[in-house]
N, C-alpha and C. Protein backbone atom coordinates (compact mmCIF):
# COMPACT_ATOMS: atom_id res chain seq x y z
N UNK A 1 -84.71 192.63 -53.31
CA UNK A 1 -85.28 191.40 -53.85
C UNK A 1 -85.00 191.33 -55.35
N UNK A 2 -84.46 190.22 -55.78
CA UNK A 2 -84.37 190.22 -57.30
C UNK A 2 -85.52 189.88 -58.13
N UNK A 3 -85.91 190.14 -59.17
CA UNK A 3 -86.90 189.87 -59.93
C UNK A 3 -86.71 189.09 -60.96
N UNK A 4 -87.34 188.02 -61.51
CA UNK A 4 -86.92 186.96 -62.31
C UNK A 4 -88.09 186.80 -63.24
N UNK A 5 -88.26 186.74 -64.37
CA UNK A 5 -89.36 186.97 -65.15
C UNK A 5 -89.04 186.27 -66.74
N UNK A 6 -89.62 185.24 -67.67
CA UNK A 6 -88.91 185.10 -68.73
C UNK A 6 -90.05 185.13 -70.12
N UNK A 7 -89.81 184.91 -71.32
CA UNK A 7 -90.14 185.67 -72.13
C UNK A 7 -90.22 184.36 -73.39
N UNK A 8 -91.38 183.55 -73.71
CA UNK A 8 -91.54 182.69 -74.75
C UNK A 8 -91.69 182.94 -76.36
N UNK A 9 -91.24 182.84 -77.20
CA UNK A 9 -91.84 183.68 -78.42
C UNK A 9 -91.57 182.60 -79.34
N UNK A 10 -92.48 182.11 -80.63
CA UNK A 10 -92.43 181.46 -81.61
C UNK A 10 -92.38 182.35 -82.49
N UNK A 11 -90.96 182.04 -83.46
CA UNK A 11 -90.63 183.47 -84.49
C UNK A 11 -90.82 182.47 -86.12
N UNK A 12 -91.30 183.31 -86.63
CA UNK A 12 -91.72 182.71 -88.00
C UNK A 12 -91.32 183.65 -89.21
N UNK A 13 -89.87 183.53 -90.15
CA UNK A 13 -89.50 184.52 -91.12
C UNK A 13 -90.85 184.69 -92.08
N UNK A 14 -91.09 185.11 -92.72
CA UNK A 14 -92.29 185.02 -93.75
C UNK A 14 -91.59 185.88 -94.83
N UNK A 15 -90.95 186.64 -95.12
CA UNK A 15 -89.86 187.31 -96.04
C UNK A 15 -88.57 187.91 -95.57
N UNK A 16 -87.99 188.44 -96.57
CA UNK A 16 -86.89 188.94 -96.05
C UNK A 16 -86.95 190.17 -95.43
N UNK A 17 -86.69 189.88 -94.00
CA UNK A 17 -87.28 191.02 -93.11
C UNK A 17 -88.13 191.17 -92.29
N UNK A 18 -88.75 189.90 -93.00
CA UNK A 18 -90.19 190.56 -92.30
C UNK A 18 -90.40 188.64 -91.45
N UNK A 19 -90.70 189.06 -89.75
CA UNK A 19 -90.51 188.35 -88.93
C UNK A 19 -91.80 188.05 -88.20
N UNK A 20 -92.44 186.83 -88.07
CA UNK A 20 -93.99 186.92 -87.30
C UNK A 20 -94.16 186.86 -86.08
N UNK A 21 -94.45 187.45 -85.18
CA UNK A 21 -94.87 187.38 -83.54
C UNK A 21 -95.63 187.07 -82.84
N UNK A 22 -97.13 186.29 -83.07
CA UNK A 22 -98.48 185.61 -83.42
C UNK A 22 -98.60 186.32 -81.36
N UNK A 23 -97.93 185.46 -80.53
CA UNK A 23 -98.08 185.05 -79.45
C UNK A 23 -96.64 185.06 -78.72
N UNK A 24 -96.64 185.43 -77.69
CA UNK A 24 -95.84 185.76 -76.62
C UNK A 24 -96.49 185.12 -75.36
N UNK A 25 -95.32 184.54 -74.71
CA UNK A 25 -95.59 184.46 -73.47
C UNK A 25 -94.66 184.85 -72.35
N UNK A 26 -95.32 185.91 -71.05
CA UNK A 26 -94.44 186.83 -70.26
C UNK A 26 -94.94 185.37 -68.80
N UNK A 27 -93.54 184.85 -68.88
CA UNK A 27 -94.02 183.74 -67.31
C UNK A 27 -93.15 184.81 -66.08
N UNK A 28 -94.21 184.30 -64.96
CA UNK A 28 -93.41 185.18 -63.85
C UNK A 28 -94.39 186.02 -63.33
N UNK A 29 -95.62 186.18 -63.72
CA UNK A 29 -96.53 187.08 -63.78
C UNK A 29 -97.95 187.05 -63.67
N UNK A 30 -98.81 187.18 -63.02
CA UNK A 30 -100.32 187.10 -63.15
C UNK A 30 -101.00 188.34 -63.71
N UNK A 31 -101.88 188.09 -64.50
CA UNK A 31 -102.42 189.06 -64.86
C UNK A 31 -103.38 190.37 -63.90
N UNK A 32 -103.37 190.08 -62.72
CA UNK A 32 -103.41 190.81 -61.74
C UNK A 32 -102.58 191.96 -60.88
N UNK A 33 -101.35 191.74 -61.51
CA UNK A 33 -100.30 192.58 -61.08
C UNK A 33 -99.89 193.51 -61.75
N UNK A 34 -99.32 194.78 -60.92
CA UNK A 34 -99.08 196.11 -61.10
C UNK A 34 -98.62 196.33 -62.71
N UNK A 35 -97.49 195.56 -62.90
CA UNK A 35 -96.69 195.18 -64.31
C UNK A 35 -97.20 195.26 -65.09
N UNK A 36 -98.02 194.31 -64.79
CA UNK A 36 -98.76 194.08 -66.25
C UNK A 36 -99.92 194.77 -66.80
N UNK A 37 -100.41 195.48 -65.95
CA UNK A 37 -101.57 196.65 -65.80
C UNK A 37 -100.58 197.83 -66.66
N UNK A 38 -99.43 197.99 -66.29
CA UNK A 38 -98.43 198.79 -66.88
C UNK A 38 -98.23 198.37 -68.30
N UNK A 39 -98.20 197.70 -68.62
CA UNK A 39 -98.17 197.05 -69.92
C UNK A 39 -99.05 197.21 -70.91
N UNK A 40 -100.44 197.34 -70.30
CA UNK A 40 -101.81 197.10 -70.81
C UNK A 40 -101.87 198.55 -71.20
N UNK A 41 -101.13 199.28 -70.32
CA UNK A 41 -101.52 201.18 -70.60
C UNK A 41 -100.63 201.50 -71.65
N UNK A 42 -99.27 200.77 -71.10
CA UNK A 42 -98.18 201.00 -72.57
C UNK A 42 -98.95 200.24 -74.10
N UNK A 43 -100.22 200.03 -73.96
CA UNK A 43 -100.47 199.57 -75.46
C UNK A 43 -100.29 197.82 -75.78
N UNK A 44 -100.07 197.27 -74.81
CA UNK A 44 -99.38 195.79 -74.91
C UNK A 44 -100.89 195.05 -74.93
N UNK A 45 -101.11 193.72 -75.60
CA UNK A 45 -102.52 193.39 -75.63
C UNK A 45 -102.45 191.95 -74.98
N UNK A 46 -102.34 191.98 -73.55
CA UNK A 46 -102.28 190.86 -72.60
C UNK A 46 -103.70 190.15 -72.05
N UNK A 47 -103.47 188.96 -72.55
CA UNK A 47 -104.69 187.88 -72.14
C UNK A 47 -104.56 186.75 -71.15
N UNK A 48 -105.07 186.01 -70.69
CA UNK A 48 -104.22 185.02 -69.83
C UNK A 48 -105.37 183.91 -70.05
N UNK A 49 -105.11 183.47 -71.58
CA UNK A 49 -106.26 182.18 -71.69
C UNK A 49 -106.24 181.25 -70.81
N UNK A 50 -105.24 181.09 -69.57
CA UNK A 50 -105.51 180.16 -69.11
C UNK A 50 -104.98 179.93 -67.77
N UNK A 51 -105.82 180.51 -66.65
CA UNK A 51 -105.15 181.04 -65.77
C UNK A 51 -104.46 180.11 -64.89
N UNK A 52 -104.93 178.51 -64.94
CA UNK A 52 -104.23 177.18 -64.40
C UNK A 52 -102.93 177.33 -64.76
N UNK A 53 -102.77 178.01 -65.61
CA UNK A 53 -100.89 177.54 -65.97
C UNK A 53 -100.18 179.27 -65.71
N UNK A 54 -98.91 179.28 -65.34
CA UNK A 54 -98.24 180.43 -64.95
C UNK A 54 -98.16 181.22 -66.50
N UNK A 55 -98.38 182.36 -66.42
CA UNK A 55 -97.91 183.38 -67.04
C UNK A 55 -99.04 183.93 -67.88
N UNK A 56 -98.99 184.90 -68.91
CA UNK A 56 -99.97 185.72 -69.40
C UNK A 56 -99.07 185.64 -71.16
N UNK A 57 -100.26 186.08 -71.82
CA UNK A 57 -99.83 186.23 -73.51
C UNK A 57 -100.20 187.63 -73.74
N UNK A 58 -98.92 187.63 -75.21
CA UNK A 58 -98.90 188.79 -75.29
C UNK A 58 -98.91 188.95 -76.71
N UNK A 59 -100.18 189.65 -77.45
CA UNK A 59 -100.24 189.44 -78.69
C UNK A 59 -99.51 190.30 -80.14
N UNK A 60 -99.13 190.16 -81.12
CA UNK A 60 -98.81 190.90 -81.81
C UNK A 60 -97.96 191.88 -81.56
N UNK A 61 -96.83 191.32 -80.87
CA UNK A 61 -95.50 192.09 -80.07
C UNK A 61 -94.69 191.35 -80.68
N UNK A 62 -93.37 192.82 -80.40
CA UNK A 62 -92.24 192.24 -81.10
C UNK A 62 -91.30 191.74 -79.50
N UNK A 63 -90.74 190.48 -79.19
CA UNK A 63 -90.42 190.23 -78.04
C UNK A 63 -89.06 191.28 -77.98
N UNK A 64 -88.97 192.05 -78.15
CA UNK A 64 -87.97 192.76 -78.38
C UNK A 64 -88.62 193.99 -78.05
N UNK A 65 -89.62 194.71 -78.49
CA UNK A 65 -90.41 195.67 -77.74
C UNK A 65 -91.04 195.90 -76.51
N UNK A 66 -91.02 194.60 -76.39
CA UNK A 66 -91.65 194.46 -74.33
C UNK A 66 -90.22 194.38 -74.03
N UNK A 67 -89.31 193.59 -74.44
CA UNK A 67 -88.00 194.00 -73.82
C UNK A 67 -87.48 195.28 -73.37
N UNK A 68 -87.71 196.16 -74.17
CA UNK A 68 -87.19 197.01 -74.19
C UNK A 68 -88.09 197.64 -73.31
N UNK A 69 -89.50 197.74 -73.20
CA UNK A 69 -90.23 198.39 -72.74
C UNK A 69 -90.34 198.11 -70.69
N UNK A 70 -89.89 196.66 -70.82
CA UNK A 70 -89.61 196.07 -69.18
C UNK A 70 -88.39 196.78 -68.88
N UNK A 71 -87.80 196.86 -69.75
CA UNK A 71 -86.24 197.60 -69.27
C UNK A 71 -86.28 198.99 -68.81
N UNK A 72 -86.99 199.95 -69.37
CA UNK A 72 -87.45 201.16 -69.22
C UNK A 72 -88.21 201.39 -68.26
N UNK A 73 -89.42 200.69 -68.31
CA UNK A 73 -90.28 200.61 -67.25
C UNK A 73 -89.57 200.38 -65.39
N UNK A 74 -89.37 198.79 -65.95
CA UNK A 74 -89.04 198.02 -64.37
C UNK A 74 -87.62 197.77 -64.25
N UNK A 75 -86.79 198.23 -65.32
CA UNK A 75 -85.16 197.61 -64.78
C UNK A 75 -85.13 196.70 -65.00
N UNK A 76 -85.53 195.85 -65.63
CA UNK A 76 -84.84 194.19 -66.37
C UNK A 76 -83.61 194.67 -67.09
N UNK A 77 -82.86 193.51 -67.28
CA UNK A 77 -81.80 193.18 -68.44
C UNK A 77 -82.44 192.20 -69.04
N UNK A 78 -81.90 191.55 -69.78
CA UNK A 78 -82.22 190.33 -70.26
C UNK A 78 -80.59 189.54 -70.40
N UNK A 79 -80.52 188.09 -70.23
CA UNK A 79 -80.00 187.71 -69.96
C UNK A 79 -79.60 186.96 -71.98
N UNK A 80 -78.83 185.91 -71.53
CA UNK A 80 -78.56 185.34 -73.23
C UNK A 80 -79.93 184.20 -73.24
N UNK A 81 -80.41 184.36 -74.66
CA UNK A 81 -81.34 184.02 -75.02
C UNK A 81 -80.96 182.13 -75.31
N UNK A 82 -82.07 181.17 -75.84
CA UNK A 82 -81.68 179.70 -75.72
C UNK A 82 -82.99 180.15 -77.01
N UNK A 83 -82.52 179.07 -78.27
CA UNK A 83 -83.74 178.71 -79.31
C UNK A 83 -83.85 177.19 -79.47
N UNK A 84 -85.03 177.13 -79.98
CA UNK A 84 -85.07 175.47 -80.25
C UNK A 84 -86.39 175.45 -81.46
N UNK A 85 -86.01 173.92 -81.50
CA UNK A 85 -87.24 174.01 -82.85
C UNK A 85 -88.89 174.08 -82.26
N UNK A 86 -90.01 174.63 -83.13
CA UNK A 86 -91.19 173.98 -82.37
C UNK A 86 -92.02 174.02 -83.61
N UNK A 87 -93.04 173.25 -84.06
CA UNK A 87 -93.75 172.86 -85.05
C UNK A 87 -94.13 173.88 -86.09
N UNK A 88 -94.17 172.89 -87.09
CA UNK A 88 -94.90 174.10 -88.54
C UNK A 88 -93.68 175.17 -88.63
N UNK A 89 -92.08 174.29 -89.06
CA UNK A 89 -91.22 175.27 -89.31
C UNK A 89 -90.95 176.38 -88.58
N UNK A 90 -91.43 176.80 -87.40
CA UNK A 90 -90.61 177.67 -86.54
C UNK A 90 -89.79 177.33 -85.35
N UNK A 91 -89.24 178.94 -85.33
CA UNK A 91 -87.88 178.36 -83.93
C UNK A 91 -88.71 178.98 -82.84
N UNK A 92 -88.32 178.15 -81.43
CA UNK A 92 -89.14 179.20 -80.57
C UNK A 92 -87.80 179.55 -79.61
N UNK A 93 -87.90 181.16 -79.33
CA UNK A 93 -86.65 181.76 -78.38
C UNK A 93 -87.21 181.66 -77.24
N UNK A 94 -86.34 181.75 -76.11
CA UNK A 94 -86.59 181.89 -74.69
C UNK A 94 -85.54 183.06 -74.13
N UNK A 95 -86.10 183.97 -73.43
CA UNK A 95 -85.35 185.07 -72.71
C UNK A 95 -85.78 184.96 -70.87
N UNK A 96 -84.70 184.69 -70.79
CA UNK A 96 -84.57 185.36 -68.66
C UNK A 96 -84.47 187.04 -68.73
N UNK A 97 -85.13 187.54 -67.78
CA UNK A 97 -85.01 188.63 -67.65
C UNK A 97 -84.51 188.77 -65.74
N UNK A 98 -83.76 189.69 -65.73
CA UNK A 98 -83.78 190.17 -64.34
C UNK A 98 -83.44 191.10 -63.84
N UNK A 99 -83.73 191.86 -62.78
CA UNK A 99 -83.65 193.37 -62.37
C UNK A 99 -82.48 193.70 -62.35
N UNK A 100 -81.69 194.74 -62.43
CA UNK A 100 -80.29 195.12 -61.93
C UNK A 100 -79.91 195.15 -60.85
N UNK A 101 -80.94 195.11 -60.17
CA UNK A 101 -80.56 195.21 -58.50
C UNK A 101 -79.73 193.54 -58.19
N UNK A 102 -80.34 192.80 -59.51
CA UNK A 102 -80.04 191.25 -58.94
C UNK A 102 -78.23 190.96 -58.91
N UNK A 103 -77.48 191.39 -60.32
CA UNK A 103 -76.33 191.77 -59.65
C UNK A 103 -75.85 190.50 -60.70
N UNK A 104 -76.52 190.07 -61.71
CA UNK A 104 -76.12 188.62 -62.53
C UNK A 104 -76.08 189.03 -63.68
């Protein structure tokens, strides 16, 4: 079975170097599942303000550290990323993730 999972992040420079991560969002996922319980032990600080809509937040992460950390964990890749604008001067990225087994 392939696994399909993607990855919301509003990135905000604030100096040189230095990059803001406020909020993450992991869609693909309920906060009820194995994963994300895995996540919660790896240190990750997952909330799901709002359980009507798909997916869970992920606070004060670098989307690049759960990357890495889904990859290790569960076998994701991540696929090529898509940015766009979203209010109050930031860009927001989007990442697909999917298992290796998926073969894409």
């Amino acid at each position: 079975m392939t696994d399909v999972c993607g990855i919301i992040a509003d990135l905000r420079r604030e100096d040189q170097g230095v990059y803001e991560f406020k909020k993450l969002t992991l869609l693909g996922y309920s906060s009820d599942e194995q994963e994300i319980k895995t996540l919660v032990q790896k240190g990750f600080k997952v909330s799901d303000d709002n359980s009507k809509y798909e997916g869970v937040e992920i606070t004060n992460s670098s989307p690049f550290q759960l990357m890495r950390t889904m990859a290790k964990e569960f076998g994701y890749k991540t696929c090529k990323p898509c940015n766009y604008d979203a209010p109050c001067d930031r860009q927001s990225i989007a990442w697909t993730c999917v298992t290796e087994e998926s073969g894409e």
